[in-house]
Protein backbone atom coordinates (compact mmCIF):
# COMPACT_ATOMS: atom_id res chain seq x y z
CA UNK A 1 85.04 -119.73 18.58
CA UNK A 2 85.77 -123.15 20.05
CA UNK A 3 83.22 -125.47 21.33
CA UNK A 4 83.08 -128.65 23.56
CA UNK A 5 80.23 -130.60 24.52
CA UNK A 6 80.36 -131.86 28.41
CA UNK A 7 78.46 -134.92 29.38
CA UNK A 8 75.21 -134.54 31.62
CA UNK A 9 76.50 -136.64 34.32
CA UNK A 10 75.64 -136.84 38.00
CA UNK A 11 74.02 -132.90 38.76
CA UNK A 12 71.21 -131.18 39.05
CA UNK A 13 70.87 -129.51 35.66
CA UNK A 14 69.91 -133.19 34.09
CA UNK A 15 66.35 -133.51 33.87
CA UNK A 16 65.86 -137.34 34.74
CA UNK A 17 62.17 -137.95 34.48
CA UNK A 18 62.14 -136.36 31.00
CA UNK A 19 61.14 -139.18 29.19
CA UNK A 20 63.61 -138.72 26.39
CA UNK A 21 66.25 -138.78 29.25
CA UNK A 22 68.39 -141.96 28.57
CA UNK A 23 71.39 -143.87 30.29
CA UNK A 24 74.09 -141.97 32.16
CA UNK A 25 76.13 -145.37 32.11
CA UNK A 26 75.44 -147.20 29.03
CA UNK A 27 78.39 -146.79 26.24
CA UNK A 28 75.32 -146.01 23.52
CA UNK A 29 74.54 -142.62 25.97
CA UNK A 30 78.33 -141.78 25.53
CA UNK A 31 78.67 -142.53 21.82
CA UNK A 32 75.34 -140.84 20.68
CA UNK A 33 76.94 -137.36 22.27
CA UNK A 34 80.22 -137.80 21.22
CA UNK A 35 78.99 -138.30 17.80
CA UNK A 36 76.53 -135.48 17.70
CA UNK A 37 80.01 -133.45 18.89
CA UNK A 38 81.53 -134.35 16.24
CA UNK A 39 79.02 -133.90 13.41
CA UNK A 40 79.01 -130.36 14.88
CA UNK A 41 82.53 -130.10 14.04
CA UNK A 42 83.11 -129.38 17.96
CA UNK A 43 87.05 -129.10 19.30
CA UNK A 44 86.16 -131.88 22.47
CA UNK A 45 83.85 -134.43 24.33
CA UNK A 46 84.54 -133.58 27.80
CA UNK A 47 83.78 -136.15 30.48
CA UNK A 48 83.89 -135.37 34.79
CA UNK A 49 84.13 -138.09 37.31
CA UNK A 50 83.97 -138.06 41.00
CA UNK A 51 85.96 -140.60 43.27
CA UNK A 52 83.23 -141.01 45.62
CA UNK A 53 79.57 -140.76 45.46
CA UNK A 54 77.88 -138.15 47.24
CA UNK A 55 76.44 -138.30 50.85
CA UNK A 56 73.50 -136.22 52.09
CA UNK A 57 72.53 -136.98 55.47
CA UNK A 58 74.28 -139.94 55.57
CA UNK A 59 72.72 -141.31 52.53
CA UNK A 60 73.47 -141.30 49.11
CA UNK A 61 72.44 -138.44 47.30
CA UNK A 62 69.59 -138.90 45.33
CA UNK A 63 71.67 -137.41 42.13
CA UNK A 64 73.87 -139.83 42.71
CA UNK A 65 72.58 -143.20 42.53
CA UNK A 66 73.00 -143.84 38.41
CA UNK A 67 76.81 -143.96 39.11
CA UNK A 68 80.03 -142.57 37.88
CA UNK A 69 82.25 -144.64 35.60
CA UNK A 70 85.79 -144.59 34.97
CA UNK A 71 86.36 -141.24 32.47
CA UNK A 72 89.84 -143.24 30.47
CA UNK A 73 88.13 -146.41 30.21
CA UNK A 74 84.97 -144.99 28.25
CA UNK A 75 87.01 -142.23 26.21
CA UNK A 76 89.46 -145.60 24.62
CA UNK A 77 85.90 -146.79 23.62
CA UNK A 78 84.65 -143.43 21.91
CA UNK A 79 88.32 -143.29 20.25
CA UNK A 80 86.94 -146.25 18.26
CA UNK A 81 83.56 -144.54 17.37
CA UNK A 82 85.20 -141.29 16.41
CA UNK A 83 87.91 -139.59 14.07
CA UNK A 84 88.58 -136.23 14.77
CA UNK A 85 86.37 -135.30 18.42
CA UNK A 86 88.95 -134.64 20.88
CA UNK A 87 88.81 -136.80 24.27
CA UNK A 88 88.54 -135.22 27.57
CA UNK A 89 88.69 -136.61 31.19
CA UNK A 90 88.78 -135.33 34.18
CA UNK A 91 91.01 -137.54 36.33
CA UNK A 92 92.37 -136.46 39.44
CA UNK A 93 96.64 -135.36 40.37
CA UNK A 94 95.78 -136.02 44.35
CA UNK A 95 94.83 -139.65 44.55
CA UNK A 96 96.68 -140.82 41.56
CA UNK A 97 100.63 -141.14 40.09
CA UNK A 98 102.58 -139.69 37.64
CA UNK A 99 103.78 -142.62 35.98
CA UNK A 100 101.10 -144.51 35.85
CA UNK A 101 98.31 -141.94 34.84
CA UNK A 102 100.83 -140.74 32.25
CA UNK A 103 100.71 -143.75 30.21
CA UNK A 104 97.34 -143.97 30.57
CA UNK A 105 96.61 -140.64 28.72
CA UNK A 106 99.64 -141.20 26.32
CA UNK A 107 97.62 -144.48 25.48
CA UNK A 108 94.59 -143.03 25.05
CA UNK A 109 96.48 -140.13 22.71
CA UNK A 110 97.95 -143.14 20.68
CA UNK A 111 94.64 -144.81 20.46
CA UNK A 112 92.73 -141.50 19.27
CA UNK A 113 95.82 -140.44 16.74
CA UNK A 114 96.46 -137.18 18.80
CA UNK A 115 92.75 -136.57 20.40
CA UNK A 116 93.39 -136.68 24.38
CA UNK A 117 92.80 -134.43 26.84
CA UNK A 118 93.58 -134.25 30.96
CA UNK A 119 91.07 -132.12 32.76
CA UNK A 120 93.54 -131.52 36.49
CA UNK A 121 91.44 -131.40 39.30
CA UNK A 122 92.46 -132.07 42.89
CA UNK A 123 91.11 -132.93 46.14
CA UNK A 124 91.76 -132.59 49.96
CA UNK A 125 88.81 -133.84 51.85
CA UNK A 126 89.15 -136.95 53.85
CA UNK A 127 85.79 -138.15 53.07
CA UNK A 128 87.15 -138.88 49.43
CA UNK A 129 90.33 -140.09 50.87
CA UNK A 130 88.80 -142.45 52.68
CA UNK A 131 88.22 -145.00 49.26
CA UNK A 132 92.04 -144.58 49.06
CA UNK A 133 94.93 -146.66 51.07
CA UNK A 134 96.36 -142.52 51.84
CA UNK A 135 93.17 -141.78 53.36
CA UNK A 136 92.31 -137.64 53.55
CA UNK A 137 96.49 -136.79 54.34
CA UNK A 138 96.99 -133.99 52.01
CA UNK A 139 96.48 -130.90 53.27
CA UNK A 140 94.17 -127.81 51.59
CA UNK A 141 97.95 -125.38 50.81
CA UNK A 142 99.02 -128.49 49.33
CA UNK A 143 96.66 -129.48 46.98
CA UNK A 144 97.68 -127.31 44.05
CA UNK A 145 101.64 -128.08 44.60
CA UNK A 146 101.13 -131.63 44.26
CA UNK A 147 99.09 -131.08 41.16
CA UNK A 148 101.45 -128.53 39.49
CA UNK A 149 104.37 -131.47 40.10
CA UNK A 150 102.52 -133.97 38.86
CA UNK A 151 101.70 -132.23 35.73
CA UNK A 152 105.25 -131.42 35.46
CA UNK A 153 106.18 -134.74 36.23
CA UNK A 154 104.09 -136.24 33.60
CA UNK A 155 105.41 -134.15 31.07
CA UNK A 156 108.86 -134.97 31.84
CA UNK A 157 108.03 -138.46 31.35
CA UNK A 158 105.84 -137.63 27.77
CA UNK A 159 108.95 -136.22 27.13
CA UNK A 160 111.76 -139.40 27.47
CA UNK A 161 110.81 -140.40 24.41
CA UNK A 162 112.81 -138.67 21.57
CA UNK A 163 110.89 -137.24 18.37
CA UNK A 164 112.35 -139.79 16.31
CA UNK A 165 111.86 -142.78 18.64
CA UNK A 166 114.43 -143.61 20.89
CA UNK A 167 113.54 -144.02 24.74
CA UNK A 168 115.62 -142.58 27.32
CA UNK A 169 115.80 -143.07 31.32
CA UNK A 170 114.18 -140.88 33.49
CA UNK A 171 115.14 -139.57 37.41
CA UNK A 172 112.62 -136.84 39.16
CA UNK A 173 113.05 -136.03 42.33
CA UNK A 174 110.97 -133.40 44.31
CA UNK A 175 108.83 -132.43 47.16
CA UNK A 176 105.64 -134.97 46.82
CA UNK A 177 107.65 -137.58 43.92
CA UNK A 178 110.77 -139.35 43.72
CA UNK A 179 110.73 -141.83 40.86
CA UNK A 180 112.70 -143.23 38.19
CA UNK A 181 112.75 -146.08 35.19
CA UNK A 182 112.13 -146.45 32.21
CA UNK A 183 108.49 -145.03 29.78
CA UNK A 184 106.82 -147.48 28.37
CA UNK A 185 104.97 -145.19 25.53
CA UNK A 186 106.91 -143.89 22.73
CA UNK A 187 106.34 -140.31 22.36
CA UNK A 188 102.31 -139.47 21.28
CA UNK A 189 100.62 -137.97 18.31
CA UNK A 190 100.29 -134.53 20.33
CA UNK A 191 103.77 -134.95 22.05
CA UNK A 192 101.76 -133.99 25.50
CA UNK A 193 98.09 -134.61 25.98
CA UNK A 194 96.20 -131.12 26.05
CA UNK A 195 95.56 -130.06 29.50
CA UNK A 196 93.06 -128.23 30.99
CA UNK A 197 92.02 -126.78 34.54
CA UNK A 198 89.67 -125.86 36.35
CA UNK A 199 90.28 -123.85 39.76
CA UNK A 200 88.80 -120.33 40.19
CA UNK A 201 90.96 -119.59 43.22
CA UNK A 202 94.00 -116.84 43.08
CA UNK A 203 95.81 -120.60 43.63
CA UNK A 204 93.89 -122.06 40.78
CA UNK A 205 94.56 -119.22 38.69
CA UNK A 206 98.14 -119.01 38.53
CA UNK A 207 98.11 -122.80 38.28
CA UNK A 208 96.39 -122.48 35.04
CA UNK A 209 98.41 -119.71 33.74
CA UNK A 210 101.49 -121.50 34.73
CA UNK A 211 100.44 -125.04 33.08
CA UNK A 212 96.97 -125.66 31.15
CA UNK A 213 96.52 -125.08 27.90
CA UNK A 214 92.52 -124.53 28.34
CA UNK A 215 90.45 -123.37 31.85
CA UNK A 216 87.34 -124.45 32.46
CA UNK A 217 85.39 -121.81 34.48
CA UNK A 218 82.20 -121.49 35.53
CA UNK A 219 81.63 -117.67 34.77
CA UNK A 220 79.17 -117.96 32.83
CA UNK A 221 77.82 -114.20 32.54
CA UNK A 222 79.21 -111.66 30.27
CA UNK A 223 80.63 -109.51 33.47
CA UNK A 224 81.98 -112.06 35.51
CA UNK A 225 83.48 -113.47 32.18
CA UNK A 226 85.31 -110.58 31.57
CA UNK A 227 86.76 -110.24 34.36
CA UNK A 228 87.73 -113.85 34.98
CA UNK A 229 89.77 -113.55 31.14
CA UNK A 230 91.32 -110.15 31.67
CA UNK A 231 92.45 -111.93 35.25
CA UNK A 232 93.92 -115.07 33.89
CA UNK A 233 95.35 -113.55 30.62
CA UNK A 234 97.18 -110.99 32.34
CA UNK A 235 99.20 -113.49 34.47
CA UNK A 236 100.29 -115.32 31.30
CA UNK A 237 103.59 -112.95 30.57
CA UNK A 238 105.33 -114.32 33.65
CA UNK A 239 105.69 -117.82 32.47
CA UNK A 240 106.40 -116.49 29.29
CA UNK A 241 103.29 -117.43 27.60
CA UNK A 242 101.28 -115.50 25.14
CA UNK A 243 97.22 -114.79 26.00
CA UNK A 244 96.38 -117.84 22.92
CA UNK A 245 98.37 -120.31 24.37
CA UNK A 246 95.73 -120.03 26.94
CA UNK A 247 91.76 -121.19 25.98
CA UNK A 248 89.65 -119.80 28.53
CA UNK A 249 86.23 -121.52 27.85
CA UNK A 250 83.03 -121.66 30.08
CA UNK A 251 80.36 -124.35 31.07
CA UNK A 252 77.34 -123.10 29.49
CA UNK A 253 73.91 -124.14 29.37
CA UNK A 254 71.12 -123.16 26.76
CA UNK A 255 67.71 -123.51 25.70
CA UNK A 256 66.45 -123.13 22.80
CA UNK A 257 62.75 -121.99 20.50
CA UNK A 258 61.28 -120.78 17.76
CA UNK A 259 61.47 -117.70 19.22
CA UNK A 260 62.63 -116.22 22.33
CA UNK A 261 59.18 -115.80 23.77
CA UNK A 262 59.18 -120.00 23.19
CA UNK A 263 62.37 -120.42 24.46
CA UNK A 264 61.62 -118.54 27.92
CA UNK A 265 59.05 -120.68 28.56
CA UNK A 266 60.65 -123.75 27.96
CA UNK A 267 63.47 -122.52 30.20
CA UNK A 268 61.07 -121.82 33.24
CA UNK A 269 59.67 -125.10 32.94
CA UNK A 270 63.41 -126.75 32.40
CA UNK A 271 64.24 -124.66 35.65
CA UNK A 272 60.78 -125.87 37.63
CA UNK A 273 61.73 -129.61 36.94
CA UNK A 274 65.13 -129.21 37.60
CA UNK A 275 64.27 -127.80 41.26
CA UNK A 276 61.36 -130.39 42.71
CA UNK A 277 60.17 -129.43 45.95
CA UNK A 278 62.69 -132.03 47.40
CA UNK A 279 65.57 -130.76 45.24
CA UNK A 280 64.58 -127.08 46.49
CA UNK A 281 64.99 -128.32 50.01
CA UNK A 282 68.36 -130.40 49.40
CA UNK A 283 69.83 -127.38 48.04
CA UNK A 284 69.23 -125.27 50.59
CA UNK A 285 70.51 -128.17 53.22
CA UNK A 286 73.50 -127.83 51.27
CA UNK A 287 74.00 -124.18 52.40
CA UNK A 288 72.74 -123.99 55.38
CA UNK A 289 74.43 -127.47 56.70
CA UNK A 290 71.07 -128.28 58.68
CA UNK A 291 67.80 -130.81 58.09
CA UNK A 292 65.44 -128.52 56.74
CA UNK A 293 63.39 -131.22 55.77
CA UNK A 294 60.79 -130.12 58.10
CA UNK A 295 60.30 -126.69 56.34
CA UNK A 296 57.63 -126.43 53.19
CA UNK A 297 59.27 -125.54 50.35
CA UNK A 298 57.42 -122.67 49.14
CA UNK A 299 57.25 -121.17 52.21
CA UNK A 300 59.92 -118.52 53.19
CA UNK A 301 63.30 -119.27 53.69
CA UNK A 302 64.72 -120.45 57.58
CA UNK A 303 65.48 -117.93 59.64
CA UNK A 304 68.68 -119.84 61.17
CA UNK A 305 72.06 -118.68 60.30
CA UNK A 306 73.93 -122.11 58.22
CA UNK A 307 76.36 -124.29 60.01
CA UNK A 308 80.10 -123.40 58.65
CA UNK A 309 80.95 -126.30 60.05
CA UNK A 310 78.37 -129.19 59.19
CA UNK A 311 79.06 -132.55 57.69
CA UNK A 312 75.43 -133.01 56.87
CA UNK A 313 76.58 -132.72 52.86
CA UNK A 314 79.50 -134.67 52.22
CA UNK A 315 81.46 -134.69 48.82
CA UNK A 316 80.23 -131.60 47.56
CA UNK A 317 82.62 -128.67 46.52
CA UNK A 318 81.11 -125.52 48.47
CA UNK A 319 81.30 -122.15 46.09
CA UNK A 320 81.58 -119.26 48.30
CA UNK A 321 80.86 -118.71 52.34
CA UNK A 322 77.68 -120.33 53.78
CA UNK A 323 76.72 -117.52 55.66
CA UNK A 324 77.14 -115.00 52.80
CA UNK A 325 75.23 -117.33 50.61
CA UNK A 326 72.76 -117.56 52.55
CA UNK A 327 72.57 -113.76 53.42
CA UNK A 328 72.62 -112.91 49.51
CA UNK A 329 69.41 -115.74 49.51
CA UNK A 330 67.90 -113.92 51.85
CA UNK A 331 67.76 -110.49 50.62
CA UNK A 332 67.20 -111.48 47.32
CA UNK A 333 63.97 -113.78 49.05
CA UNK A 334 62.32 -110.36 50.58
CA UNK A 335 63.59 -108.11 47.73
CA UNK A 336 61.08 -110.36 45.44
CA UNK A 337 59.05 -112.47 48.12
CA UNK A 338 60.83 -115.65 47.15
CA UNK A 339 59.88 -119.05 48.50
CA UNK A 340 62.47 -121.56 49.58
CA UNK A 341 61.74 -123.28 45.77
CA UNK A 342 61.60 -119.94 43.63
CA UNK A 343 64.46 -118.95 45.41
CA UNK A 344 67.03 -122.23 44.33
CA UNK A 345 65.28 -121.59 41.06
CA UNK A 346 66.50 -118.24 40.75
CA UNK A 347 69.78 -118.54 42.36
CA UNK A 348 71.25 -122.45 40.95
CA UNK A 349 72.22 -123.60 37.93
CA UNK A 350 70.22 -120.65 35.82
CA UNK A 351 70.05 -120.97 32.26
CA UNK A 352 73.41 -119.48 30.10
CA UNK A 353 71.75 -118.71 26.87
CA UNK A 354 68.08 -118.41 26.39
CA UNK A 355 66.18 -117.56 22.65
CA UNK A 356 65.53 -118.89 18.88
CA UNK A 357 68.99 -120.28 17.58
CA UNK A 358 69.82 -116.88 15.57
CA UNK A 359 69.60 -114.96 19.48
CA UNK A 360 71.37 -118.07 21.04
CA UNK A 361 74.24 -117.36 18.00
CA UNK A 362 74.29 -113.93 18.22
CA UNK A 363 74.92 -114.24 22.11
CA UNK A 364 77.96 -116.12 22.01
CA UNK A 365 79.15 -114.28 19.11
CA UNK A 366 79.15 -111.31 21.04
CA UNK A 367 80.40 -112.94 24.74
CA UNK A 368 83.44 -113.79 22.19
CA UNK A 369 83.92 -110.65 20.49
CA UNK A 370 83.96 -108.96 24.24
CA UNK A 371 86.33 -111.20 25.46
CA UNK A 372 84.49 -112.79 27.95
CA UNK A 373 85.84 -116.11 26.85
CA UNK A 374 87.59 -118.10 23.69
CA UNK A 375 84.71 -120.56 23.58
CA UNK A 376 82.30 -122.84 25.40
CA UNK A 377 81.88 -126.04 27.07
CA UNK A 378 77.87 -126.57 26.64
CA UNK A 379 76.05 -128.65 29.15
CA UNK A 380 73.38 -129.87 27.74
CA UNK A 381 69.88 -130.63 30.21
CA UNK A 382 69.25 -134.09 28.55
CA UNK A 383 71.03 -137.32 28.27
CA UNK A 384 71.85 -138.20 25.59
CA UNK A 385 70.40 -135.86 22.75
CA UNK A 386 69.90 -132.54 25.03
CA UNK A 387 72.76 -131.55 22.19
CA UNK A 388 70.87 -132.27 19.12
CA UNK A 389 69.30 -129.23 18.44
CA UNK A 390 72.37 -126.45 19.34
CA UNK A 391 74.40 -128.71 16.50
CA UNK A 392 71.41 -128.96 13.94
CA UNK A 393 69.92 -125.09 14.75
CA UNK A 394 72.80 -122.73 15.84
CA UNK A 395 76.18 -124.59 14.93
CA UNK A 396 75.01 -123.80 10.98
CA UNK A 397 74.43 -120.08 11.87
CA UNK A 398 77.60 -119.37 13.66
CA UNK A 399 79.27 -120.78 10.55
CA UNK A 400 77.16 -119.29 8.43
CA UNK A 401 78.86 -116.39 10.29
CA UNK A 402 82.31 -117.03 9.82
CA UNK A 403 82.92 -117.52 13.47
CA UNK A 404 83.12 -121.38 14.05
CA UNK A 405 84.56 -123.82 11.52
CA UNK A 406 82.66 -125.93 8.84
CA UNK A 407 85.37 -128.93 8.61
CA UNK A 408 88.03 -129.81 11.02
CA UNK A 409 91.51 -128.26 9.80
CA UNK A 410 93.74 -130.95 11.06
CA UNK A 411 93.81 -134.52 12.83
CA UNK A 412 94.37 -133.55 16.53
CA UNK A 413 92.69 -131.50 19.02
CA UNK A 414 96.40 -128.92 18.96
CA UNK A 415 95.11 -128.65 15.41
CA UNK A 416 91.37 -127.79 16.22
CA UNK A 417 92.40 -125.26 19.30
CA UNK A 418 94.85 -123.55 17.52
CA UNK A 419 98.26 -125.03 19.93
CA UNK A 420 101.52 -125.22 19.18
CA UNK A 421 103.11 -128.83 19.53
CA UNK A 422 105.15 -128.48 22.69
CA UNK A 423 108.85 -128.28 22.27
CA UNK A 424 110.34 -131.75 23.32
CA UNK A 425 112.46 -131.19 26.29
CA UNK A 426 115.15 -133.98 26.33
């Protein structure tokens, strides 16, 4: 089983006015997780980022406001702090370059001795373009073209350096890069950077069976899991790739008790101050693409069809259709006589794994052993300790287990998932 531990960053699954809930800024925040990671013997520290902040009605978004800081920059400062956690940032292929990103991340492998990790992720909206001399210019097809190229491109460049040392001139041209010089990093620790991806399209897909060594899905249930794997894994034998050259590895979330009873408490009250009353009514702005600020949150849900077409939310990746969304909210709403709040409750950001640490052990175990995923990228609901207790309570059991390792078997994160080094490509 592999495990990563993803930053609570700018979301609605963070419980701010916990009073144990720290800095999502301060380099102590980031350290304190990272090391917690890595005293849990955990494959990677994952980090997201965002290129613009968030607008909701033309105003900040609440969830927004403590900021989003550069993932490279505070990874080159946890290399320092750590010795075997790998490094993972998200950093986008739309509204960056090839050559410059990839010496960034070849940097950051140096730095770490073999540690780094490049989460792809792309964008298409103009309101992010707009922080960006290109503006919004590339279109939605083109998105995932650009980003395949880019990867490519980077590797191409990881790759100018020989094994033994000796740098070489490079030439691409293609459809979105023509470039050509001279790399300024000798060839890393990990010979490429481990990349991961995290599209759930038919686009995204094939993008991450064609290129990433690790997807990061959101299917979080033991159905949708299945599918999602037995999807992706089967489209592996066209690029000539076996299924473990391919880590397929879920954001999760968990509480945990002394028992299960415990633990389904505390994860209705996690879930009741995760959704306030105002949160229950942002969300649901966020579907329907109207002010609904008007309408009392535990009273029933409007009876307006959502706007397809609204810029009321701005910056937020939709999931799904808003009128099927909001049709699925609906009958689910009469089905149990929902409110507007229970409803968001029930449908948003629900709980992954629930019970003492043996259930919470013996659930993964088994999402494992079904093939619902290689592993899991835990999202914790606190900042910066909400991962103390899965490391101290459950990490020993699954070991205990024989399932998850009890010391790292090698100095890189290729070592930890299991990789092959990739075959230099003069």
């Amino acid at each position: 089983m592999h495990l990563a531990a993803h930053f609570p960053g700018v979301n609605n699954t963070t419980v701010w006015a916990d009073p144990r809930s720290g800095s999502q800024i301060d380099f102590s925040s980031f350290e304190h997780l990272a090391r917690t990671a890595e005293r849990g013997r955990f494959d990677f520290f994952f980090l997201a980022e965002g290129l613009r902040l968030r607008e909701h009605n033309g105003r900040i978004h609440d969830l927004d406001v403590l900021g989003r800081p550069e993932s490279l920059t505070v990874l080159a400062a946890l290399a320092a702090v750590t010795d075997r956690l790998g490094l993972a940032a998200t950093v986008n292929a739309t509204f960056n370059e090839p050559y410059e990103l990839a010496r960034r991340l070849a940097t950051l492998d140096h730095l770490s001795e073999g540690r780094a990790a490049w989460n792809v992720v792309t964008f298409f909206d103009a309101f992010t373009g707009e922080n960006f001399r290109r503006g919004g210019y590339l279109d939605r097809a083109d998105r995932y073209t650009r980003a395949a190229e880019f990867v490519a491109t980077a590797r191409e460049l990881w790759d100018t350096w020989t094994p033994d040392g000796t740098p070489r001139p490079f030439a691409h041209r293609g459809q979105h890069f023509a470039i050509e010089g001279e790399f300024t990093v000798p060839r890393s620790p990990q010979g490429h950077p481990v990349v991961i991806q995290a599209g759930d399209s038919p686009d995204g897909r094939e993008f991450a069976a064609s290129t990433a060594d690790i997807v990061f899905t959101r299917h979080g249930t033991l159905e949708s899991g299945r599918a999602f794997y037995t999807d992706v894994k089967a489209r592996l034998a066209k690029y000539g790739r076996e299924p473990d050259q391919l880590k397929i590895m879920p954001g999760v979330t968990f509480v945990l008790g002394d028992s299960d009873a415990e633990a389904q408490e505390r994860a209705a009250e996690i879930r009741r101050r995760q959704v306030s009353p105002q949160n229950a009514l942002l969300a649901l702005e966020q579907v329907w693409g109207r002010d609904l600020s008007a309408y009392d949150p535990d009273g029933p849900l409007p009876d307006i069809d959502p706007d397809p077409g609204s810029s009321l939310v701005q910056g937020r990746v939709r999931h799904g259709d808003p009128l099927a969304v909001a049709a699925r909210w609906r009958a689910l709403s009469e089905e149990k006589g929902l409110s507007i709040r229970q409803t968001v409750i029930e449908t948003t950001g629900r709980q992954s794994f629930i019970g003492s640490p043996r259930t919470v052990a013996e659930q993964l175990t088994e999402f494992v052993a079904a093939d619902a995923a290689d592993g899991f990228i835990l999202v914790p609901h606190l900042t910066p300790g909400g991962l103390d207790d899965f490391v101290d309570r459950v990490v020993p059991l699954l070991q205990e287990r024989g399932v998850f390792r009890s010391e790292y078997g090698g100095p890189t994160l290729r070592s930890h998932l299991g990789l092959a080094a990739p075959v230099w490509k003069g």
